[in-house]
Protein backbone atom coordinates (compact mmCIF):
# COMPACT_ATOMS: atom_id res chain seq x y z
CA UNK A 1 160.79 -47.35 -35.16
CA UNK A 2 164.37 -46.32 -35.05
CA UNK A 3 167.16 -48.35 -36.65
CA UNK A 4 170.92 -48.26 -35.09
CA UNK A 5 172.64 -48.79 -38.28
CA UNK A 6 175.96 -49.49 -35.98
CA UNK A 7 174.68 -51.74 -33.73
CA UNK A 8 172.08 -53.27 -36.19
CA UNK A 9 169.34 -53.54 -33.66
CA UNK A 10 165.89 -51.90 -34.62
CA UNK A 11 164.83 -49.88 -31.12
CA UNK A 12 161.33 -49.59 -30.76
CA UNK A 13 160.30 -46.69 -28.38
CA UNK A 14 157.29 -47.63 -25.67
CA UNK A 15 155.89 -45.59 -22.36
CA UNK A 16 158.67 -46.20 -20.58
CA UNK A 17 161.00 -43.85 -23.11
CA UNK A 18 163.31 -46.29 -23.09
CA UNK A 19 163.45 -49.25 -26.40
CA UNK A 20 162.11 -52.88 -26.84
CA UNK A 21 164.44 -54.61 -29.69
CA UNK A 22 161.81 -56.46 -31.41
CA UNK A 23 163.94 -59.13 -32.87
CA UNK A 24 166.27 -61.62 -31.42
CA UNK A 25 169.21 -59.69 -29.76
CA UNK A 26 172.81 -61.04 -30.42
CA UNK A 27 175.19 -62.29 -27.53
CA UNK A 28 178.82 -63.30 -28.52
CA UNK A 29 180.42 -65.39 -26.05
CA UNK A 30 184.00 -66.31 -25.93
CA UNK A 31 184.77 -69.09 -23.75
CA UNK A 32 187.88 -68.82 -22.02
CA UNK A 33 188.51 -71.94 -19.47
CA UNK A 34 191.83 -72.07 -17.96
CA UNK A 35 193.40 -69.09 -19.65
CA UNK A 36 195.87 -66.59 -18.05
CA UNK A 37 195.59 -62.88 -18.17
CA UNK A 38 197.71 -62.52 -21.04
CA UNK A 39 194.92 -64.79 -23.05
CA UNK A 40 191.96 -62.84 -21.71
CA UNK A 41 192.58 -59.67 -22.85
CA UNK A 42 193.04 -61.33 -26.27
CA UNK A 43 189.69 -62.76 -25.82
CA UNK A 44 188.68 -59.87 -24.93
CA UNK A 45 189.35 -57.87 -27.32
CA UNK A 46 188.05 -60.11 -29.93
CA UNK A 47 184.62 -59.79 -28.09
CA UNK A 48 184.50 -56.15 -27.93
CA UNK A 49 185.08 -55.83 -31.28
CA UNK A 50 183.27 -58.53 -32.95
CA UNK A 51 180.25 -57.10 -31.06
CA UNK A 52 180.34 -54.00 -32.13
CA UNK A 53 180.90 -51.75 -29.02
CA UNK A 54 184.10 -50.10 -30.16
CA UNK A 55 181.57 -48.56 -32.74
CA UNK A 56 179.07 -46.70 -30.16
CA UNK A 57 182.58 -44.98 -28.80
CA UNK A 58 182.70 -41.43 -30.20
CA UNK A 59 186.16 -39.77 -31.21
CA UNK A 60 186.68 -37.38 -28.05
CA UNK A 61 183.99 -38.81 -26.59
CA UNK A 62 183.66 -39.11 -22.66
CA UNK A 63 183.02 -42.79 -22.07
CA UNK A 64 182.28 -44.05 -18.42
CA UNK A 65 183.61 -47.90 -18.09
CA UNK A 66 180.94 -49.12 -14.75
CA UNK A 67 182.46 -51.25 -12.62
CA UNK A 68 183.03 -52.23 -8.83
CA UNK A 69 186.11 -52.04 -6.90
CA UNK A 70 185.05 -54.42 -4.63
CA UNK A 71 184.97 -54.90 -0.46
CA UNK A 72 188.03 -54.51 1.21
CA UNK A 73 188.04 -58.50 1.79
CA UNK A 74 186.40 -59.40 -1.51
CA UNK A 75 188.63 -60.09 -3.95
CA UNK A 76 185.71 -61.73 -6.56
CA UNK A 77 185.89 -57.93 -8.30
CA UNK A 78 187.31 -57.62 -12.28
CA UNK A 79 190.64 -57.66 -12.73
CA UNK A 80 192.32 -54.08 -13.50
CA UNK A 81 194.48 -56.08 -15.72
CA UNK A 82 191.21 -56.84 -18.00
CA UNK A 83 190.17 -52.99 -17.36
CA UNK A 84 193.11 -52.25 -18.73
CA UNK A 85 192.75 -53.96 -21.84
CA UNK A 86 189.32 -51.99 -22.05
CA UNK A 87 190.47 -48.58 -21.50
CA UNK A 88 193.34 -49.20 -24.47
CA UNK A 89 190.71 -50.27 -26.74
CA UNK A 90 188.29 -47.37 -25.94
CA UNK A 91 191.72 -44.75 -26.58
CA UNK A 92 192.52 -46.92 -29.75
CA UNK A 93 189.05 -45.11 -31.36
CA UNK A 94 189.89 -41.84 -29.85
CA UNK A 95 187.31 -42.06 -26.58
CA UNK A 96 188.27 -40.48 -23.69
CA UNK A 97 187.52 -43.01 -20.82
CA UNK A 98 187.30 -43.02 -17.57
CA UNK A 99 186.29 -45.69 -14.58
CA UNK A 100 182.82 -44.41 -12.44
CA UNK A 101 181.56 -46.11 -9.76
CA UNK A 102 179.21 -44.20 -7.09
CA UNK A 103 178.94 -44.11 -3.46
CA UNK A 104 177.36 -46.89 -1.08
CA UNK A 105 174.49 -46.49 0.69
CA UNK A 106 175.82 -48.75 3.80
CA UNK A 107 178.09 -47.51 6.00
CA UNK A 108 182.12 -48.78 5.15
CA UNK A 109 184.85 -48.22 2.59
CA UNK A 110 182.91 -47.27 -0.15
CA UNK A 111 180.11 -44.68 1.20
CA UNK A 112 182.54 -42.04 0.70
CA UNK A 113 184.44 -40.58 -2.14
CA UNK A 114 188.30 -40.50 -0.29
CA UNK A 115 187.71 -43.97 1.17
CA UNK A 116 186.28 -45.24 -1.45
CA UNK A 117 189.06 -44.28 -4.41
CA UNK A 118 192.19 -44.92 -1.70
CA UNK A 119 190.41 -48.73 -1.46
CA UNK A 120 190.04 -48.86 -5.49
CA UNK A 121 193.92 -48.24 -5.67
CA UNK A 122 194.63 -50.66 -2.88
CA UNK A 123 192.77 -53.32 -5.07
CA UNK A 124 194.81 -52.43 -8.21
CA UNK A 125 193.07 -49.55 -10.07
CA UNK A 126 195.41 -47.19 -10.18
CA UNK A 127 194.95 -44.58 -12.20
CA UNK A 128 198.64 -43.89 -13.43
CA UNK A 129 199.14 -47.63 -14.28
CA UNK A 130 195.46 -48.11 -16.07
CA UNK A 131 195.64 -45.04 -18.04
CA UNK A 132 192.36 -43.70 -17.00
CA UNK A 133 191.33 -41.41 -13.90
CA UNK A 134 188.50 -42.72 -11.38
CA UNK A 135 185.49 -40.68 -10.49
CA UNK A 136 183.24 -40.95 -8.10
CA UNK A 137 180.13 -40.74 -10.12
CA UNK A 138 177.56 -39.04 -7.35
CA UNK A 139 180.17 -36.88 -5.70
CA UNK A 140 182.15 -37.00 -1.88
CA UNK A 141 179.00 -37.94 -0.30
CA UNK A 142 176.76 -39.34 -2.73
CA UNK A 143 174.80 -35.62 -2.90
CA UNK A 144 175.46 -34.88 -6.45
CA UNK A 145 172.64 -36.43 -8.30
CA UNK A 146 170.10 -34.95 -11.02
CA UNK A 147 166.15 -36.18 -11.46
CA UNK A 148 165.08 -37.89 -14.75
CA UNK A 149 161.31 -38.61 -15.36
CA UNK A 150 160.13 -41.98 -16.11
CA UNK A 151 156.36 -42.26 -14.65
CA UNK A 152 156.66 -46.07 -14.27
CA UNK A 153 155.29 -48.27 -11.81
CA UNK A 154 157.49 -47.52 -8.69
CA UNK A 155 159.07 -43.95 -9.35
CA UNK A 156 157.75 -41.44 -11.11
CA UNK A 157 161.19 -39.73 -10.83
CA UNK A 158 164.79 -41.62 -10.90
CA UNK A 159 168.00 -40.12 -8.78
CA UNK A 160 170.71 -40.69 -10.85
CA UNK A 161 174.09 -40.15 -10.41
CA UNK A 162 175.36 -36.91 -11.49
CA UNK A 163 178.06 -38.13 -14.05
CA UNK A 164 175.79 -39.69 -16.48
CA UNK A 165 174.54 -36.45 -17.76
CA UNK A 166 178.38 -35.82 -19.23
CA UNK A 167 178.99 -38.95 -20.51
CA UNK A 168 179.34 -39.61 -24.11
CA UNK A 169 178.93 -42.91 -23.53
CA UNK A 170 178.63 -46.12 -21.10
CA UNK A 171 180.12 -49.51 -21.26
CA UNK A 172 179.19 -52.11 -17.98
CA UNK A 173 181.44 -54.52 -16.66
CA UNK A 174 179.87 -56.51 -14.92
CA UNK A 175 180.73 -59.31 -12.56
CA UNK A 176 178.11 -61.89 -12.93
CA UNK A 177 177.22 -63.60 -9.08
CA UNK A 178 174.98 -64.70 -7.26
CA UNK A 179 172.89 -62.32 -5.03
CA UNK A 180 171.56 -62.83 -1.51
CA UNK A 181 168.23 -59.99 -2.57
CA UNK A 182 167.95 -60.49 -6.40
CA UNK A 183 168.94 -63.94 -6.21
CA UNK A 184 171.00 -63.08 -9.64
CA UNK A 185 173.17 -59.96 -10.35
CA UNK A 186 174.47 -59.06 -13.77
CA UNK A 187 174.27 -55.76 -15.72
CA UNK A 188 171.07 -54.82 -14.89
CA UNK A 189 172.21 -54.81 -11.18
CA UNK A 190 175.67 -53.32 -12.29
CA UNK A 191 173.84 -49.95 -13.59
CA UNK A 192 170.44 -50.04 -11.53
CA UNK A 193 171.47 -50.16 -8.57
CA UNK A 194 175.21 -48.52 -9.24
CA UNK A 195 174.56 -45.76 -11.46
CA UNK A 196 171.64 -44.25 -8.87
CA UNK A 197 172.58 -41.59 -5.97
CA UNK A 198 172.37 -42.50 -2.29
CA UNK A 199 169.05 -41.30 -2.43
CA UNK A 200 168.43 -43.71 -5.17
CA UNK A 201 169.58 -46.53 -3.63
CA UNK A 202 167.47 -46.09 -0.70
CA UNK A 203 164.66 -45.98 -2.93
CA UNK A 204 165.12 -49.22 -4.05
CA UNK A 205 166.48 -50.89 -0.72
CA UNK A 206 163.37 -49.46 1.30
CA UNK A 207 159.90 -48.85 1.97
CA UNK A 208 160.42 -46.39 4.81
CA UNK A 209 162.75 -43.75 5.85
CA UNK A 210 165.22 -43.88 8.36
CA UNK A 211 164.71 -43.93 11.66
CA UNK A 212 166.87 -43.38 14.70
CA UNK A 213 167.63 -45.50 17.45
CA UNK A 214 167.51 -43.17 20.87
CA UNK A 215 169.45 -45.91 23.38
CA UNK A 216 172.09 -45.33 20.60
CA UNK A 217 172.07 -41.95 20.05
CA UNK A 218 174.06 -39.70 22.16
CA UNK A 219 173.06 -36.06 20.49
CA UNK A 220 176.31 -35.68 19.08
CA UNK A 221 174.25 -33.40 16.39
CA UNK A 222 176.87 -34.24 13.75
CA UNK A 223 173.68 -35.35 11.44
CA UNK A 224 171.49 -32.71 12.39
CA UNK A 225 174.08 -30.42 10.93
CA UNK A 226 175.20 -32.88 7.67
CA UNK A 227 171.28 -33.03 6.42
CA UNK A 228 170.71 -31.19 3.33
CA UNK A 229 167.14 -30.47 4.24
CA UNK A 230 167.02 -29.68 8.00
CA UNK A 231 164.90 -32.75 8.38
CA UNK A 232 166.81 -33.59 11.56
CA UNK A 233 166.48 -32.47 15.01
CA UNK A 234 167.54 -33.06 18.42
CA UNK A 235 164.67 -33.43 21.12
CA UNK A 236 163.61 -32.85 24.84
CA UNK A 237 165.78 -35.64 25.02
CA UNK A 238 168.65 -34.71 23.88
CA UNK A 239 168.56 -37.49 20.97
CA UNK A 240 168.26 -36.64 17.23
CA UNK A 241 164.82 -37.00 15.64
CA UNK A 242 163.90 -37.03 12.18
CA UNK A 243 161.16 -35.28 10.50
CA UNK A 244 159.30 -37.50 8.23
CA UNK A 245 157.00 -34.55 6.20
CA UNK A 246 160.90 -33.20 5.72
CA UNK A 247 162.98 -36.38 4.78
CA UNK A 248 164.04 -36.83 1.10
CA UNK A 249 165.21 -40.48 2.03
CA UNK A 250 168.78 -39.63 0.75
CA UNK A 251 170.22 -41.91 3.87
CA UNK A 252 173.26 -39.71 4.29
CA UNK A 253 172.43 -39.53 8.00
CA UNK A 254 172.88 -43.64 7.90
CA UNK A 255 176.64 -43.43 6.88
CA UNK A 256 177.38 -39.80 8.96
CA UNK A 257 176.27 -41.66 12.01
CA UNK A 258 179.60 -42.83 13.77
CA UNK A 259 177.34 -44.62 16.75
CA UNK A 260 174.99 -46.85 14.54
CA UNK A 261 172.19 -44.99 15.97
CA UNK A 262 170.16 -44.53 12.86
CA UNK A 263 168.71 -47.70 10.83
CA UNK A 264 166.66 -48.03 7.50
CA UNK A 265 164.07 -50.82 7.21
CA UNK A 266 164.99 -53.18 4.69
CA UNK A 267 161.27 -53.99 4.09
CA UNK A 268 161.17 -53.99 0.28
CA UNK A 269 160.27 -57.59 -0.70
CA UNK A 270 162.54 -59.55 -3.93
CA UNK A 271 160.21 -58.94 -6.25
CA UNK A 272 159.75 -54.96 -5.59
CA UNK A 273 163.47 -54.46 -5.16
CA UNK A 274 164.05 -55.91 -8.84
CA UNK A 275 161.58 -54.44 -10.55
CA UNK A 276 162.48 -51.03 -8.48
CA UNK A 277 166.11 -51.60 -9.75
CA UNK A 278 165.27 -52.41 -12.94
CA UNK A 279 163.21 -48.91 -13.25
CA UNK A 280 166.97 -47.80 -12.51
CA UNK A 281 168.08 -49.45 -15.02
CA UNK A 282 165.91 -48.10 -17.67
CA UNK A 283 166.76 -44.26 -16.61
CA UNK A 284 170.21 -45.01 -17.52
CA UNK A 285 169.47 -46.37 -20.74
CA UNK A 286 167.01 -43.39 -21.83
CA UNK A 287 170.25 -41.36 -20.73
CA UNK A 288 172.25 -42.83 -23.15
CA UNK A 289 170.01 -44.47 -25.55
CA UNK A 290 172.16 -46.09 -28.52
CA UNK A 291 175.59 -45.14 -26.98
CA UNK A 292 175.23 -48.04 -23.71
CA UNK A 293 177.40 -51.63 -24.16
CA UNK A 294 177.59 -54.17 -21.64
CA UNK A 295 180.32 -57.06 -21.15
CA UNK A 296 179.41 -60.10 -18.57
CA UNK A 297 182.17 -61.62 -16.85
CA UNK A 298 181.30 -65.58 -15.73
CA UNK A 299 184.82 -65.61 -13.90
CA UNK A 300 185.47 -66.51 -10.08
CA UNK A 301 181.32 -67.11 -9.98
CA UNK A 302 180.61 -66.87 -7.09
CA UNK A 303 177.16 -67.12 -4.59
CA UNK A 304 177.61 -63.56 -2.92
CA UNK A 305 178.53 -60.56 -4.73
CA UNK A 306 181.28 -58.64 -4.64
CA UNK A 307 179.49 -56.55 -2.57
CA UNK A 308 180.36 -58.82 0.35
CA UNK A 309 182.43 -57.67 3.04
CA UNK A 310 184.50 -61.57 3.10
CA UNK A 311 185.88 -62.67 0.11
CA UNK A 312 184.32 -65.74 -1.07
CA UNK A 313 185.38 -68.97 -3.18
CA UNK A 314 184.49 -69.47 -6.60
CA UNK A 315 181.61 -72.74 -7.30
CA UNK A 316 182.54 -73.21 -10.75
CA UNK A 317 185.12 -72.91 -12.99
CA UNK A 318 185.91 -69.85 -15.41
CA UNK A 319 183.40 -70.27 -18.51
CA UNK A 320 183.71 -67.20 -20.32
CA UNK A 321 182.78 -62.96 -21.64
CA UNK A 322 179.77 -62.19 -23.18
CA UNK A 323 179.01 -59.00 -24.84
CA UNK A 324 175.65 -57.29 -26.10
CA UNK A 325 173.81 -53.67 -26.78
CA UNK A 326 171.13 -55.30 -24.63
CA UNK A 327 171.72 -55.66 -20.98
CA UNK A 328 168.16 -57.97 -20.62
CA UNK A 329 169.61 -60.65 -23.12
CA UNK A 330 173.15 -60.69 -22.08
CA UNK A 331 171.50 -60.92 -18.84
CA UNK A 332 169.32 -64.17 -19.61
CA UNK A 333 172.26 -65.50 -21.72
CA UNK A 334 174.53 -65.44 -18.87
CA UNK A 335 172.33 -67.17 -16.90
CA UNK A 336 171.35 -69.63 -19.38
CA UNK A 337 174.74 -70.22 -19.99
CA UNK A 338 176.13 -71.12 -16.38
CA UNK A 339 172.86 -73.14 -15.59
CA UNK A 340 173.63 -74.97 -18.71
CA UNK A 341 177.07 -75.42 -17.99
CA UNK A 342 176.49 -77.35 -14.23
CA UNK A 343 173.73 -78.95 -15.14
CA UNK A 344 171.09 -77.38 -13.11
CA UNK A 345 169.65 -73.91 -11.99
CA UNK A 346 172.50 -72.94 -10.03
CA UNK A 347 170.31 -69.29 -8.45
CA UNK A 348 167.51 -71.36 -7.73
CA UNK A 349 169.43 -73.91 -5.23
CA UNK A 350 171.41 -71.03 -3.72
CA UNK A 351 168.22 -68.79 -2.95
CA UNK A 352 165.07 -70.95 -3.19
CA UNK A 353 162.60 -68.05 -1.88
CA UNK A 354 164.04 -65.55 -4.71
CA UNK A 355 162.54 -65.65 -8.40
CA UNK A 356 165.55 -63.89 -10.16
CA UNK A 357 163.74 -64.10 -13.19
CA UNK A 358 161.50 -61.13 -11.98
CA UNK A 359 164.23 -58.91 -12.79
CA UNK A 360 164.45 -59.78 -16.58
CA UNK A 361 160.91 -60.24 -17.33
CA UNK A 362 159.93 -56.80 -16.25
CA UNK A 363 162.46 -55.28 -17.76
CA UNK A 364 161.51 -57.18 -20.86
CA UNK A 365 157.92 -55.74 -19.82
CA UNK A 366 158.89 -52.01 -19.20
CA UNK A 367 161.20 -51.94 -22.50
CA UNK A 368 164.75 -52.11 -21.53
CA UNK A 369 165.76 -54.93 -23.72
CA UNK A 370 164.25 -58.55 -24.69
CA UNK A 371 164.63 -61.77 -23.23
CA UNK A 372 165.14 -63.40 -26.85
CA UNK A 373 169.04 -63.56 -28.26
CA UNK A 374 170.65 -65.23 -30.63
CA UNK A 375 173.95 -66.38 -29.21
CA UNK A 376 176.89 -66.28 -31.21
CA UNK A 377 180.33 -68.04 -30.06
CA UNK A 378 183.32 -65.78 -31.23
């Protein structure tokens, strides 16, 4: 048993290498209907300190503040005004932050490293007027990656993006929405599926490799020559091929492609892509065990995610930030706390054939965090 004398939660270490808090977690909320900008950062501030994260921030530390730029047409993504405000109070205790987001594995604005930074700075994250450089966290392509062990129930080994093994520390922003595969996407979301390499997002997308499409293909041998393992050919027929025995699954070849001519199965079921991404989730957290916060935005809720290449309208109005050490409660609070707030369970009526709650209880299960919290209005 290990106690975090600055976050006062006692971590209790399990298989999974990760922690299970065996008391009631706290999540502070600060509601914040019909504020302005100005207003929010105040709240937030008051959030991130009366919860504690300024204290997991180490003086010269490198801390990574996770987030998502959003689609080009999405505009549902965090304000880089309240980033801002963020980055200020990580400086104020002498961190040295910096923005990461990693690499898509779809093809579009944000499954390369150029594209993907010149659409952050269209959408208001520039780096001159936040105060804080953007990186890429799993390089130009999505290659740079490293291999943590975890032995769990999907993966014995996690590809993680590259950057985490440098950072001091990690604070998620996350945007909470709806989600047309998890039915619910907070945190756990925010760093599972974000903080893994292409090759780790594949993992948890799909059962099966990719595969190519020959009435598509037209042998332009651009991916045969891209693949970092020579698992790519072109045939008798003058179409590319790919070597299953060889494949690593990275899905590089899916984004190279300029004709659409190779395709990846999206076969994994709800259930299996949760827990998968909550596996994620847990390889981040043994990463930076004790020196992880997380801060929820229920803001511009919407029922796609920001992912989404249309921007969509918000379904409720603004209720408010929640903070925690423990992305599983802050998680279930946020949920509680919108379903609470309409009346109803909101994920449930927009995807009726998802259980999001798959996602927290086997986290819960595997140790990332507890479904239990104390909530605590600041």
């Amino acid at each position: 048993m290990i106690k975090n004398l600055r976050s006062g939660f006692v971590w209790n270490p399990i298989g999974s290498g990760i922690f299970l808090i065996d008391m009631k977690n706290k999540v502070y909320l600060k509601r914040i209907a019909n504020k302005n900008s100005k207003e929010l950062n105040i709240d937030l501030r008051r959030i991130f300190i009366a919860s504690g994260i300024n204290k997991i921030i180490q003086k010269d530390g490198f801390v990574g503040i996770k987030l998502t730029f959003g689609e080009e047409q999405n505009k549902g993504y965090i304000n880089p005004v309240i980033v801002k405000e963020v980055i200020d109070l990580v400086k104020k205790v002498k961190g040295k932050p910096f923005i990461v987001e990693t690499n898509t594995l779809y093809r579009g604005n944000r499954s390369n490293a150029v594209d993907h930074l010149n659409l952050a700075i269209r959408h208001g994250f520039n780096p001159q007027d936040l105060g804080a450089p953007l990186i890429i966290g799993d390089g130009l392509l999505g290659y740079d990656q490293f291999e943590l062990e975890v032995n769990l129930k999907y993966f014995k080994k996690l590809k993680l993006a590259s950057v985490l093994k440098d950072a001091d520390c990690v604070i998620a922003l996350s945007h909470v929405t709806g989600h047309i595969l998890t039915g619910f996407a907070g945190v756990l979301k925010n760093i599972g599926m974000g903080l893994a390499s292409r090759a780790g997002k594949l993992n948890q997308h799909s059962n099966v490799l990719p595969v190519v499409k020959p009435k598509k293909c037209n042998g332009c041998t651009i991916c045969v020559k891209k693949c970092p393992v020579n698992a790519i050919v072109i045939n008798s027929e003058n179409k590319a091929f790919i070597l299953k025995d060889l494949c690593i699954g990275c899905g590089d070849c899916t984004v190279l492609c300029r004709f659409d001519a190779i395709e990846i199965s999206w076969s994994s079921t709800s259930q299996e892509m949760q827990e998968k991404m909550v596996e994620y989730a847990s390889g981040v957290l043994r990463n930076k065990q004790g020196r992880f916060g997380c801060i929820n935005f229920i803001i511009h809720f919407t029922k796609e995610c920001d992912c989404m290449s249309t921007d969509t309208t918000s379904i409720i109005n603004d209720i408010g930030i929640l903070a925690s050490f423990d992305p599983v409660a802050i998680d279930k609070a946020s949920v509680d706390v919108i379903n609470n707030t309409v009346g109803k369970d909101i994920f449930k009526e927009f995807f009726p054939n998802i259980d999001y709650s798959v996602q927290l209880k086997y986290a819960e299960e595997i140790g990332v965090g507890s479904t239990k919290y104390d909530l605590i209005e600041v």
